[in-house]
N, C-alpha and C. Protein backbone atom coordinates (compact mmCIF):
# COMPACT_ATOMS: atom_id res chain seq x y z
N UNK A 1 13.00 -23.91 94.34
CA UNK A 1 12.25 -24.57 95.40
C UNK A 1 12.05 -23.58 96.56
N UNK A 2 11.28 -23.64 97.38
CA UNK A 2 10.41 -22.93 98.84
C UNK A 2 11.14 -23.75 99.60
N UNK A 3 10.39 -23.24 101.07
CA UNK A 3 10.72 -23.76 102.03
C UNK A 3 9.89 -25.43 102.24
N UNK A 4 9.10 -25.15 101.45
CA UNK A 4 8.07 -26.38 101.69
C UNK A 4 8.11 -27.57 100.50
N UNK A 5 9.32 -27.27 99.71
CA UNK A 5 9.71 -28.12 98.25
C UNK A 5 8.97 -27.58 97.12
N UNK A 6 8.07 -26.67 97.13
CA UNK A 6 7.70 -26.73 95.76
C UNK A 6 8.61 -25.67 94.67
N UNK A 7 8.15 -26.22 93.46
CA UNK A 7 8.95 -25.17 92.67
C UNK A 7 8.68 -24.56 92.14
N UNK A 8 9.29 -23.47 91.86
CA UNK A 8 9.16 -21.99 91.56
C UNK A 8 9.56 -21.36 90.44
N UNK A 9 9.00 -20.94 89.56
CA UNK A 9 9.23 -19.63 88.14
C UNK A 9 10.63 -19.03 88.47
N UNK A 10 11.24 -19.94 87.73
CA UNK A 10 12.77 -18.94 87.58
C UNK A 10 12.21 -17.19 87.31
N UNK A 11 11.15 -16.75 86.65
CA UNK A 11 11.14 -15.20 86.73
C UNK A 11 10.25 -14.35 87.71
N UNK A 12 9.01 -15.25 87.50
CA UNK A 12 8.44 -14.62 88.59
C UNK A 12 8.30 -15.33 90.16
N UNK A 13 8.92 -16.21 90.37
CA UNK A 13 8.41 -16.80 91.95
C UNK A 13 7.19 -17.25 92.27
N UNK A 14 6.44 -17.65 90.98
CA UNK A 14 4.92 -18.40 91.55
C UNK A 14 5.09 -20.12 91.37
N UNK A 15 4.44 -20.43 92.33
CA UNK A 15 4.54 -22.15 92.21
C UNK A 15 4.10 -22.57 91.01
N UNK A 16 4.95 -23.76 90.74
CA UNK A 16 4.67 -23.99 89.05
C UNK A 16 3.25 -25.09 89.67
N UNK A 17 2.76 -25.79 90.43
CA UNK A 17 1.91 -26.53 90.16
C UNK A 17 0.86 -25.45 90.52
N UNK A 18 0.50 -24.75 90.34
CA UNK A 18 -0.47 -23.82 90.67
C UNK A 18 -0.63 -23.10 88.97
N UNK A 19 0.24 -23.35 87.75
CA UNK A 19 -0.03 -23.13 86.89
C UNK A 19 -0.47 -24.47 85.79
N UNK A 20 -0.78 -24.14 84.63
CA UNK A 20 -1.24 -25.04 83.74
C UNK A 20 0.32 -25.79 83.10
N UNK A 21 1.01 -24.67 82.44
CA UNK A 21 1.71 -25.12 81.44
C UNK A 21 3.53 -24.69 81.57
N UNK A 22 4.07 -24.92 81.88
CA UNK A 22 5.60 -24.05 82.33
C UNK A 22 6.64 -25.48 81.31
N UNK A 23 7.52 -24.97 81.15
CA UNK A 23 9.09 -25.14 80.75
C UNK A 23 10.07 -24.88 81.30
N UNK A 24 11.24 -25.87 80.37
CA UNK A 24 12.47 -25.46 80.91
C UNK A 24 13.02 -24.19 80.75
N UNK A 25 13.47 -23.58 81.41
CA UNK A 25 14.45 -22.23 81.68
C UNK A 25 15.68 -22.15 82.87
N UNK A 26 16.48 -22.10 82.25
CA UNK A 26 17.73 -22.04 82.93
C UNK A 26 18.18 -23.40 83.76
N UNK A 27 18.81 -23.16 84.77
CA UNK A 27 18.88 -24.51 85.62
C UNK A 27 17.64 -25.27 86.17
N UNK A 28 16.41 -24.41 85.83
CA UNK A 28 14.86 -24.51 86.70
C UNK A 28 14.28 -24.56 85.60
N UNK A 29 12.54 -24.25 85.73
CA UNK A 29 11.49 -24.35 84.70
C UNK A 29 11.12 -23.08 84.94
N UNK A 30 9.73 -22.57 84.05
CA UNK A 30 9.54 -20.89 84.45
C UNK A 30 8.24 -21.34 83.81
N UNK A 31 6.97 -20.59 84.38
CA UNK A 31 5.93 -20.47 83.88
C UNK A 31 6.06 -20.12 81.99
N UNK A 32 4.82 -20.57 81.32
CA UNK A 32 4.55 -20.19 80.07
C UNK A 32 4.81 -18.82 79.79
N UNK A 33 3.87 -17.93 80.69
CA UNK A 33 4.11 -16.66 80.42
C UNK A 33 5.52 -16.28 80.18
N UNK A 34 6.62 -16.76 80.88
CA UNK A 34 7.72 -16.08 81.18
C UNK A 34 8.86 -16.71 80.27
N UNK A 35 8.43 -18.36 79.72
CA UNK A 35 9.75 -18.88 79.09
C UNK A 35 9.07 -18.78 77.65
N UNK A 36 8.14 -18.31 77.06
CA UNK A 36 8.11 -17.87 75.90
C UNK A 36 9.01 -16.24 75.70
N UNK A 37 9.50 -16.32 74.41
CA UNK A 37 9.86 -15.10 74.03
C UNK A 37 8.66 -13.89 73.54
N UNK A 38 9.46 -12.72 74.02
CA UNK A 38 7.96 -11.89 74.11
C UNK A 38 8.35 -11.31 72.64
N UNK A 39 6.92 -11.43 72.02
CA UNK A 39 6.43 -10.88 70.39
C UNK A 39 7.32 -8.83 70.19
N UNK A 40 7.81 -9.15 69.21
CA UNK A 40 8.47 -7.46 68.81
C UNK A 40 7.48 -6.49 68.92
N UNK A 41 7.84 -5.80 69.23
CA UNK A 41 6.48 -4.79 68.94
C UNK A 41 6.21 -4.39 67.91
N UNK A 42 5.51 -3.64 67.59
CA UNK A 42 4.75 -3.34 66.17
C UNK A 42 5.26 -1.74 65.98
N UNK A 43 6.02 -1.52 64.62
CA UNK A 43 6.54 -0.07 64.51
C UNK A 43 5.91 0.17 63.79
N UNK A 44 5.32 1.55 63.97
CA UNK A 44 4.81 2.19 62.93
C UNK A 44 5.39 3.20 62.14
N UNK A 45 5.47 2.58 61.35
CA UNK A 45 6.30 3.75 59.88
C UNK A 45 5.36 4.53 58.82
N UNK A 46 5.92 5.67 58.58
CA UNK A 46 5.20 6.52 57.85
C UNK A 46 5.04 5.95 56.53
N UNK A 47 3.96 6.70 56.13
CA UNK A 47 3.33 6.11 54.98
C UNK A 47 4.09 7.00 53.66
N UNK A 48 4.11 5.90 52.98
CA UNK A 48 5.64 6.54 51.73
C UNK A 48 4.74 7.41 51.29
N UNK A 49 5.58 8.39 50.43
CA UNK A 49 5.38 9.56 50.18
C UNK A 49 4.69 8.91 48.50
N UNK A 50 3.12 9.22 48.47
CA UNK A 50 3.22 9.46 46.68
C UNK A 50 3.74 9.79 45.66
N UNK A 51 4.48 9.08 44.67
CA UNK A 51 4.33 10.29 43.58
C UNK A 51 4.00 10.37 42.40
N UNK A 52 3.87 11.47 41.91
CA UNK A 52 2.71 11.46 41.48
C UNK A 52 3.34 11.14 39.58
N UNK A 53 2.37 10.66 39.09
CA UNK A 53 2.33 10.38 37.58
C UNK A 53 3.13 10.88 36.89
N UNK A 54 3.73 10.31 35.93
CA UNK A 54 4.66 11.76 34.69
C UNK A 54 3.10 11.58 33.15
N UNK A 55 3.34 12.47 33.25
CA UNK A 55 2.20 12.26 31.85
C UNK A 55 2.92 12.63 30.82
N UNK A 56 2.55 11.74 30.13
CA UNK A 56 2.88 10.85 28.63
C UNK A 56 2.72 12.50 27.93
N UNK A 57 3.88 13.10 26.88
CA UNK A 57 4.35 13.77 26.25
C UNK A 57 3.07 14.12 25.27
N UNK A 58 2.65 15.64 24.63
CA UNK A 58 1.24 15.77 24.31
C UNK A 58 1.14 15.32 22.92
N UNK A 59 2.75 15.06 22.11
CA UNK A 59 2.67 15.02 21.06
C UNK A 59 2.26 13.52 20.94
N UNK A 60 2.25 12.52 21.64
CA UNK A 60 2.35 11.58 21.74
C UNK A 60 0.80 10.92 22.01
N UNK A 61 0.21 11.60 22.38
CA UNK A 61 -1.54 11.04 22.56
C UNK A 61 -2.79 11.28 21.65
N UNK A 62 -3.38 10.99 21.78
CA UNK A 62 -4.35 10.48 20.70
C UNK A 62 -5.10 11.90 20.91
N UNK A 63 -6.14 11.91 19.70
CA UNK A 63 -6.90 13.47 19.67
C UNK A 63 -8.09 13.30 20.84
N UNK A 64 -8.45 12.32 21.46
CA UNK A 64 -9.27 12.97 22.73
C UNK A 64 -8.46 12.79 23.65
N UNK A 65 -7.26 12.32 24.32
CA UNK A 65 -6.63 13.04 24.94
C UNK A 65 -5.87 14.64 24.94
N UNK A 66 -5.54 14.84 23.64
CA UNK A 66 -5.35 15.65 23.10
C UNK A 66 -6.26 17.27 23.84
N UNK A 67 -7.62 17.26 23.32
CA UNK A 67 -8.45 17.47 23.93
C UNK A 67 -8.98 17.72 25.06
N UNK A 68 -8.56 17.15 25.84
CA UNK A 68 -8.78 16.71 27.53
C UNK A 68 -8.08 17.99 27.66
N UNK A 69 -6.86 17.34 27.29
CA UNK A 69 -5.67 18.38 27.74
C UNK A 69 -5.31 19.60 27.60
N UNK A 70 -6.18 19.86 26.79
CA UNK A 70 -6.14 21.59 26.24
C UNK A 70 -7.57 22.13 27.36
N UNK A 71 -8.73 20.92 27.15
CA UNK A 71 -9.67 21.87 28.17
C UNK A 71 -9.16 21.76 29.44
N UNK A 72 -7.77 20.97 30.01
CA UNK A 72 -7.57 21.13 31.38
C UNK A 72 -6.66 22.15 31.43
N UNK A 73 -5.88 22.71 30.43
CA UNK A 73 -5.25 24.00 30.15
C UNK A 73 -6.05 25.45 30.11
N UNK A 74 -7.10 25.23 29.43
CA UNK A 74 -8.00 26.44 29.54
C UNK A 74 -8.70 26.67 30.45
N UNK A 75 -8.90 25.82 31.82
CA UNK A 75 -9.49 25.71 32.78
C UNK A 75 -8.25 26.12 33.96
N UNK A 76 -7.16 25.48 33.96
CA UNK A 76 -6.03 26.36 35.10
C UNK A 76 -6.01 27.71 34.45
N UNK A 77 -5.93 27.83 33.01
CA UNK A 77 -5.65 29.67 32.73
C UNK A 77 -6.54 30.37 33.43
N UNK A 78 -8.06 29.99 32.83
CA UNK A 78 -9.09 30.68 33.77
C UNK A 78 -8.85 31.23 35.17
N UNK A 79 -8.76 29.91 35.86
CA UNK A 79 -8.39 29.96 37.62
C UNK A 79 -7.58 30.92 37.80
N UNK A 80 -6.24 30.83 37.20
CA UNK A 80 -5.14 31.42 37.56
C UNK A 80 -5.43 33.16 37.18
N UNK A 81 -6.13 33.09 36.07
CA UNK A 81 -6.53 34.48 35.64
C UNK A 81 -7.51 35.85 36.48
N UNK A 82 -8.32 34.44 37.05
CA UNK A 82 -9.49 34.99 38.00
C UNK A 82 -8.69 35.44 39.48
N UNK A 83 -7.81 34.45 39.80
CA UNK A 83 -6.90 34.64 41.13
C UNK A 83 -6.11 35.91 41.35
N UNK A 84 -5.55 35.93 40.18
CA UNK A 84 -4.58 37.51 40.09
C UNK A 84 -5.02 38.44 39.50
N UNK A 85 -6.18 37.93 39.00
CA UNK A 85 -7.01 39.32 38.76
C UNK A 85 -6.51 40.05 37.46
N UNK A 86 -5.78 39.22 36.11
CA UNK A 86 -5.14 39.81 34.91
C UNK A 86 -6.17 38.88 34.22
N UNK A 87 -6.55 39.47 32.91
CA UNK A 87 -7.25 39.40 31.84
C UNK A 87 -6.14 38.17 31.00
N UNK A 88 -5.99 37.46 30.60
CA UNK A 88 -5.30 36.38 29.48
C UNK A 88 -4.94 37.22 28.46
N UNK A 89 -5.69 38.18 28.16
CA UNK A 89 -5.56 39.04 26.96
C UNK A 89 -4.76 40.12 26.85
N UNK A 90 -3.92 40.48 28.14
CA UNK A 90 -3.06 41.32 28.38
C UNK A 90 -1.86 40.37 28.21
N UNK A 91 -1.41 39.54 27.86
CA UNK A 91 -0.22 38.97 27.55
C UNK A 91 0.51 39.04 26.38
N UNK A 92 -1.26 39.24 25.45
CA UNK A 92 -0.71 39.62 23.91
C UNK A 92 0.07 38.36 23.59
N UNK A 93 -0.50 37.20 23.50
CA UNK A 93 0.33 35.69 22.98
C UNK A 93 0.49 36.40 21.27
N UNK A 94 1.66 35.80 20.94
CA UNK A 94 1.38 36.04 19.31
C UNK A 94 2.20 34.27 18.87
N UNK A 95 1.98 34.15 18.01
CA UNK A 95 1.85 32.62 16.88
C UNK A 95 3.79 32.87 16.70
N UNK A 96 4.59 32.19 17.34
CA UNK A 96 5.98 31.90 16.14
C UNK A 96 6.44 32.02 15.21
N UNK A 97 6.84 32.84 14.57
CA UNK A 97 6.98 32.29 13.12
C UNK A 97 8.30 32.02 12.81
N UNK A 98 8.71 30.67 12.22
CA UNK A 98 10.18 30.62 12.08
C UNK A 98 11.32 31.03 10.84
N UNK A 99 12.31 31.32 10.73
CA UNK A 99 12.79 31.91 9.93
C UNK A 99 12.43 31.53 8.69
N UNK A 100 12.11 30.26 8.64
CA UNK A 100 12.36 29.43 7.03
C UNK A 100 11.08 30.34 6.02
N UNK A 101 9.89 30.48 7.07
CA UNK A 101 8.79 30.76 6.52
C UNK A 101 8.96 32.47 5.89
N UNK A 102 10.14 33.21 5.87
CA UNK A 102 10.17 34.80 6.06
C UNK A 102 11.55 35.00 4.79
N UNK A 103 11.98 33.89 3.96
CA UNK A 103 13.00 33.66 3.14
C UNK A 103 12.81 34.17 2.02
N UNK A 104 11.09 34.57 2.16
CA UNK A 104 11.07 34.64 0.22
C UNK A 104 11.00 36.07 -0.18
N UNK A 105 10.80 36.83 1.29
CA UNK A 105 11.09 38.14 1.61
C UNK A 105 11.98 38.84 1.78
N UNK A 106 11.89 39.81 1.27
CA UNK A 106 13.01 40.54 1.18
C UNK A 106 13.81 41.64 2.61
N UNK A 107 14.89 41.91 2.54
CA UNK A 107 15.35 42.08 3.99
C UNK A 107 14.38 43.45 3.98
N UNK A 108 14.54 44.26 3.19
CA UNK A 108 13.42 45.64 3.25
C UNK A 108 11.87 45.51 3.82
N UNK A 109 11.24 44.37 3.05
CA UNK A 109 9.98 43.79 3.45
C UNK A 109 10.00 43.35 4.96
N UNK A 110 11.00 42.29 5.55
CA UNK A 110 10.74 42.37 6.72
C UNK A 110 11.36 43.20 7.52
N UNK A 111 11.84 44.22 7.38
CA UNK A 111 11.93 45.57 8.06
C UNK A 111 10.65 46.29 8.08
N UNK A 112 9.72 46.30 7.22
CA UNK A 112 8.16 47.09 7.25
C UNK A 112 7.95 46.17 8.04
N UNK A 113 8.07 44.87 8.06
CA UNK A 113 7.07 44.09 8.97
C UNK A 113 6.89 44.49 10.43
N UNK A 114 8.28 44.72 10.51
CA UNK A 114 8.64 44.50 12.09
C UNK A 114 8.69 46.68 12.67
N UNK A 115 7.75 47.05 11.59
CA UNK A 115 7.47 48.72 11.96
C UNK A 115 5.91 47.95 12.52
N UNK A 116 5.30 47.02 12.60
CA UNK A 116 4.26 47.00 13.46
C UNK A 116 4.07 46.32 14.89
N UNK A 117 4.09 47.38 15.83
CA UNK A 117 4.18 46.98 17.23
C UNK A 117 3.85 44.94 17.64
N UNK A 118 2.38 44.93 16.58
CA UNK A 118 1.87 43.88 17.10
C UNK A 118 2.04 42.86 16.84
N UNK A 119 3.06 42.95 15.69
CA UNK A 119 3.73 41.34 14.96
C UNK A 119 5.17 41.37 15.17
N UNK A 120 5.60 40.29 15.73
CA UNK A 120 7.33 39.79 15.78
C UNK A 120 7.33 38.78 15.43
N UNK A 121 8.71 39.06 14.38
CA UNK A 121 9.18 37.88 13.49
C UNK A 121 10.84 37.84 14.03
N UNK A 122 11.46 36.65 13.40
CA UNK A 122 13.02 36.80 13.81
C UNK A 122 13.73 38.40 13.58
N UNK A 123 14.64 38.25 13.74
CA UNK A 123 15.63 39.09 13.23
C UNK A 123 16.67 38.88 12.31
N UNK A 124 16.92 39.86 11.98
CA UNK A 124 18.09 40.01 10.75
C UNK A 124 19.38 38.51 11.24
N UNK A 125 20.01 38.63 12.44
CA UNK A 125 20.78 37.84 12.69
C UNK A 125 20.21 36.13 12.62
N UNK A 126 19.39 35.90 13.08
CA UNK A 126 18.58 34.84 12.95
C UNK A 126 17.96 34.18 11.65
N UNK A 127 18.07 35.30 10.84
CA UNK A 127 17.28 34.85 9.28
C UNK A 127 19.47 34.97 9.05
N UNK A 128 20.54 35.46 9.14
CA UNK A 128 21.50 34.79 8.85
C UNK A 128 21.70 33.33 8.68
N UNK A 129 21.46 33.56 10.31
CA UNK A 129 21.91 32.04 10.88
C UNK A 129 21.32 30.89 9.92
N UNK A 130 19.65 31.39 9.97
CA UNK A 130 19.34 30.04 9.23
C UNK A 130 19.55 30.30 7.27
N UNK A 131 20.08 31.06 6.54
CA UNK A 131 20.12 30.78 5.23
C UNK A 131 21.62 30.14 5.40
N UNK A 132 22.42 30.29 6.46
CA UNK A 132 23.92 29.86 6.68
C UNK A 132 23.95 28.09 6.24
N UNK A 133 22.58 27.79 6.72
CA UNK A 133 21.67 26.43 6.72
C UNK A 133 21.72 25.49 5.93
N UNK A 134 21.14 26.84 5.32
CA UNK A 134 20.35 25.90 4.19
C UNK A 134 20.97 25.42 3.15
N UNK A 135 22.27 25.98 2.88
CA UNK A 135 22.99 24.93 1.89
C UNK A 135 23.01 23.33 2.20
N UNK A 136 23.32 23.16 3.81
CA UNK A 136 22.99 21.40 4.02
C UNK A 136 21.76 20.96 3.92
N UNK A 137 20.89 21.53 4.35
CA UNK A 137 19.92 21.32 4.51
C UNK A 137 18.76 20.86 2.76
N UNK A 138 19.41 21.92 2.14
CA UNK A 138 18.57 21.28 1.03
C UNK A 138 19.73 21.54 -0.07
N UNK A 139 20.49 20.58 -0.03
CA UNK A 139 21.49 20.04 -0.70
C UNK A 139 21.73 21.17 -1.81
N UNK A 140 22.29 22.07 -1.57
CA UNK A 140 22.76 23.47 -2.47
C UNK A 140 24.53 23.54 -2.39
N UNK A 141 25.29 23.14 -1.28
CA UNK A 141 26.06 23.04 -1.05
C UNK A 141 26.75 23.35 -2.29
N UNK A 142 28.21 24.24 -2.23
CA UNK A 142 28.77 24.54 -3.68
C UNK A 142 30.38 24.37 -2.88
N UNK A 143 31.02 24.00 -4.57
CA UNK A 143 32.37 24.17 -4.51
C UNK A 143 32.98 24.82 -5.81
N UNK A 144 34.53 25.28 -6.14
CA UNK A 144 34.87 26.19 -6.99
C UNK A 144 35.84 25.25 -7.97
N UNK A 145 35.75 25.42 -8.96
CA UNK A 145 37.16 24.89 -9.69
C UNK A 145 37.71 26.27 -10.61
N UNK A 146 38.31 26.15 -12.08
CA UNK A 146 39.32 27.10 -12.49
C UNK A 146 38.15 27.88 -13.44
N UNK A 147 37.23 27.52 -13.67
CA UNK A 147 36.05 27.71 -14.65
C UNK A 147 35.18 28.32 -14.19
N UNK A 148 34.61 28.03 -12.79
CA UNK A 148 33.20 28.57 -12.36
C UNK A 148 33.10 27.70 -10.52
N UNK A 149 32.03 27.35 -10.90
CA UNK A 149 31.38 26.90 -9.57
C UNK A 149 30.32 25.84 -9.81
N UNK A 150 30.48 24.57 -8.93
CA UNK A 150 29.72 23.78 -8.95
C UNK A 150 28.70 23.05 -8.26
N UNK A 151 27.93 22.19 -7.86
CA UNK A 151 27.09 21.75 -6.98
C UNK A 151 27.91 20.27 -6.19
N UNK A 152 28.29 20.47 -5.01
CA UNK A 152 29.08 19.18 -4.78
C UNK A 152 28.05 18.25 -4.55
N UNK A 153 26.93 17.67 -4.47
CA UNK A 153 25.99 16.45 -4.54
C UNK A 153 24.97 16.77 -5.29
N UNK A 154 25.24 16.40 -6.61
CA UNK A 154 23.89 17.12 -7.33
C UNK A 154 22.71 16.10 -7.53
N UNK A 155 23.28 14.65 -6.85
CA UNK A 155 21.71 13.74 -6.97
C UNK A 155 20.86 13.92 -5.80
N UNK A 156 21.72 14.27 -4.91
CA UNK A 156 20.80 14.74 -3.74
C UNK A 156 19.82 15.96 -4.02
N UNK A 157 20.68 17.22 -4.76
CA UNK A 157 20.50 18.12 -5.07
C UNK A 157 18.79 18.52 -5.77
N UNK A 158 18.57 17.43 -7.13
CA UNK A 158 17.66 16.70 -8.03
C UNK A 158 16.40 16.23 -6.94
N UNK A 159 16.76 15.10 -6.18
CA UNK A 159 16.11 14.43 -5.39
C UNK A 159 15.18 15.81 -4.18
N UNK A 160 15.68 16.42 -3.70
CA UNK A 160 15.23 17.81 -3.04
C UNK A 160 14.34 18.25 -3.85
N UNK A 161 14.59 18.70 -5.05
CA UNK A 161 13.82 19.33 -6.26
C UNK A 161 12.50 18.93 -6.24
N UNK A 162 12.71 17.62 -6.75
CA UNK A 162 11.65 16.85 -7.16
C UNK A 162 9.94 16.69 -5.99
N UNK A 163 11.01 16.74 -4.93
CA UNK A 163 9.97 16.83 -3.40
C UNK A 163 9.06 18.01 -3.18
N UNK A 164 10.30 19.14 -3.98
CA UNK A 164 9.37 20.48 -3.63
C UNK A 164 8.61 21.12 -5.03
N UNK A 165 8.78 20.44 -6.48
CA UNK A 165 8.54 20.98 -7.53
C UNK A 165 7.47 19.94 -7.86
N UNK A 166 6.15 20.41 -8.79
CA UNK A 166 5.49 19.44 -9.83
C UNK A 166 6.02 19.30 -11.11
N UNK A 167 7.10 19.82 -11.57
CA UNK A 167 7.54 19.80 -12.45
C UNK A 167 8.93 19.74 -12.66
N UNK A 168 9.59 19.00 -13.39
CA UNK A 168 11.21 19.24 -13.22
C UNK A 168 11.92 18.56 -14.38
N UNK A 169 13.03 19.19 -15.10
CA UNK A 169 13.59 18.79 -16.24
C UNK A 169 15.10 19.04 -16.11
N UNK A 170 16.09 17.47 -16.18
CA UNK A 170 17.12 17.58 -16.30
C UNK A 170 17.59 17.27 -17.47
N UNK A 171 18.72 17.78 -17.55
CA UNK A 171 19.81 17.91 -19.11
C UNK A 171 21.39 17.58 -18.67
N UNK A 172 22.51 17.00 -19.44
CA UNK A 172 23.66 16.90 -18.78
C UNK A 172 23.96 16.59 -19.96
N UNK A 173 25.35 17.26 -20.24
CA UNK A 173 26.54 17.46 -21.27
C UNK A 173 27.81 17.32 -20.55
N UNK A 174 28.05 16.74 -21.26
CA UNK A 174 29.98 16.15 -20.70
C UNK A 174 31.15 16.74 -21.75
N UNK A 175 31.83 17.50 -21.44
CA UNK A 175 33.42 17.39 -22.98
C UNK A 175 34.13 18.69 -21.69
N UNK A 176 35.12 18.56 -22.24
CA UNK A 176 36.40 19.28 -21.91
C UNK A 176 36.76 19.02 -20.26
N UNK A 177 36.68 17.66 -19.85
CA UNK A 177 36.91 17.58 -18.85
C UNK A 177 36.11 17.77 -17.85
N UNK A 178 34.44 18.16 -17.84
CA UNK A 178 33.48 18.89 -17.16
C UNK A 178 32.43 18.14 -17.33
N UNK A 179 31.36 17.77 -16.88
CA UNK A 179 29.93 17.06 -16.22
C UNK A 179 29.63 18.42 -16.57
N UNK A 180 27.95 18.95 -16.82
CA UNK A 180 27.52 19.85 -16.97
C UNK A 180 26.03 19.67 -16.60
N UNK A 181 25.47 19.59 -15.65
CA UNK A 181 23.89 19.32 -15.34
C UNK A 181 23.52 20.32 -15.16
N UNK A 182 22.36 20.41 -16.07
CA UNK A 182 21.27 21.45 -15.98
C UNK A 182 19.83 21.43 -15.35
N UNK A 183 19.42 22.37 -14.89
CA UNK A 183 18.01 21.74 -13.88
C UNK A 183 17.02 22.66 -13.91
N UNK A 184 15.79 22.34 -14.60
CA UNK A 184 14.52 23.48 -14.48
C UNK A 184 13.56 22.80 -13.56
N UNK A 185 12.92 24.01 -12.54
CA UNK A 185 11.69 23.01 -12.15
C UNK A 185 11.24 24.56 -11.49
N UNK A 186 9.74 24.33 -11.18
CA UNK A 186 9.02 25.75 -10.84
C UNK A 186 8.50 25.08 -9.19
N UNK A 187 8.09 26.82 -9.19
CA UNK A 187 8.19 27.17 -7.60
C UNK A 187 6.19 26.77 -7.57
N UNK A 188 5.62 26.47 -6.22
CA UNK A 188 4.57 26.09 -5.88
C UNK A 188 3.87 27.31 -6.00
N UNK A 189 2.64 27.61 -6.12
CA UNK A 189 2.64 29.01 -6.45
C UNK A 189 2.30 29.98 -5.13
N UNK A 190 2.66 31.36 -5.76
CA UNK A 190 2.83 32.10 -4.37
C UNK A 190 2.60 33.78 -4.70
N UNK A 191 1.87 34.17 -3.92
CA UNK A 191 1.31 35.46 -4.07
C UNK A 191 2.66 36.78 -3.80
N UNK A 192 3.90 36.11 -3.86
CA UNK A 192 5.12 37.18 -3.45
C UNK A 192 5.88 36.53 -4.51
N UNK A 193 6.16 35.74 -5.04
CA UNK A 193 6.89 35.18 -6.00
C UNK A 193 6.50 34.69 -7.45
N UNK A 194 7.61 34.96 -8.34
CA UNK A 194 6.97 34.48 -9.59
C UNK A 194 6.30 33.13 -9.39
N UNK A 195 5.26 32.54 -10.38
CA UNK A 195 5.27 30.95 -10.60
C UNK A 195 6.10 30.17 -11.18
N UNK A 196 6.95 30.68 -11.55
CA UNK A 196 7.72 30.01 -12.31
C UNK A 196 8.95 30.10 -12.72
N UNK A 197 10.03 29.69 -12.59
CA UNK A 197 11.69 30.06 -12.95
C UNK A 197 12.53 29.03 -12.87
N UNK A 198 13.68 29.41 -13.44
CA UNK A 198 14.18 28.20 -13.26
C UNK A 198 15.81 28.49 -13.52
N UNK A 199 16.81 27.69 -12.54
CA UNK A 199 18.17 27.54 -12.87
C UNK A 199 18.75 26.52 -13.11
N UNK A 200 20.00 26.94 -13.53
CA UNK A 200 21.24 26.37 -14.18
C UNK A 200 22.35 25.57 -13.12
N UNK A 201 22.72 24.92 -13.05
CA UNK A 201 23.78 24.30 -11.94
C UNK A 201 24.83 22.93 -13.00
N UNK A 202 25.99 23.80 -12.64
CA UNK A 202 27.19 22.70 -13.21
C UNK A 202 27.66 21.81 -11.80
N UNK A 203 27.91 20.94 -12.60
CA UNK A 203 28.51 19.84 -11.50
C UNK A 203 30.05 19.59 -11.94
N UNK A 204 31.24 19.07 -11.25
CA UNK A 204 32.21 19.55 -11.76
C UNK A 204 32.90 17.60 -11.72
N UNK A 205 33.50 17.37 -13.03
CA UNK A 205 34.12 15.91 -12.73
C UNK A 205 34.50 15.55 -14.41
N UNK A 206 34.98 14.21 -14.07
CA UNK A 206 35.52 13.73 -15.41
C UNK A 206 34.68 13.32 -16.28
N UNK A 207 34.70 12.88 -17.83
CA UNK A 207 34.10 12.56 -18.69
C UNK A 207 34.35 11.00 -18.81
């Protein structure tokens, strides 16, 4: 209240009948403006960071994506080629070749190979590693008894065969305590190898 009775905005000191609309506040009333709560302000936050796509694995997409993706490959080589100013052709890319494919050769043969600057193939240690392999791998695996030597899974052994041969002939004799399987089947044909040969494999067990 004034000196003259009227009453007054608990915040700001203006006569409330001189306004439209006021409320209670505190022991008194307070204009609208002042007994509403004032609105938060507005923060502005940065805008999240993009990111960006993972693209789907190449083995995994169809042949015109496929496509896409090789001309968007031959198009950064370009760029990148033109930028630094190197030819693509000074890198000398050469093709992989993996051991399995270099087996039917002989260690002498790929010693000539590798007298030419412009072809690399594995090495001696590496064509180890992988014939170390290949006994699991294509079921050759051997074991010994008092007689000889045998094939420890020879249906697996058969079954392998058959995948890689058009032709194949088994035989099996049993006496003196011994399984005896025999196995012919020929090689696919090949301009380094005979067409044709064939071995012997005992299997070792009871009658």
């Amino acid at each position: 209240m004034n000196e003259y009775g009227h009453q007054l905005c608990e915040q700001c000191g203006i006569r409330l009948n001189k306004v439209k609309h006021h409320r209670p506040h505190g022991p008194g009333r307070a204009c609208k403006k002042h007994s509403l709560p004032e609105k938060p302000s507005t923060v502005h936050t940065a805008d999240p960071i993009a990111v960006p796509r993972t693209k789907r694995p190449y083995d995994s997409l169809r042949p015109t994506q496929k496509r896409q993706r090789r001309s968007e490959l031959r198009a950064e080589v370009k760029t990148a080629a033109q930028r630094i100013g190197c030819p693509i052709e000074a890198l000398r890319l050469q093709p992989v070749t993996a051991p399995e494919e270099l087996l039917h050769l002989s260690t002498s043969e790929r010693e000539r190979i590798r007298t030419v600057p412009s072809l690399h193939i594995p090495c001696e240690q590496t064509m180890i590693q992988c014939k170390k392999h290949l006994p699991t791998t294509h079921a050759t695996e051997t074991g010994t008894f008092a007689g000889g030597a045998y094939i420890t899974d020879p249906v697996r052994f058969v079954s392998v065969l058959c995948a890689q041969s058009p032709f194949i002939a088994v035989g099996g004799d049993s006496g003196g305590g011994y399984t005896k399987l025999g196995v012919s089947y020929s090689m696919r044909a090949c301009s380094l190898l005979p067409h044709c040969w064939s071995m012997k494999a005992a299997t070792a067990g009871t009658s």
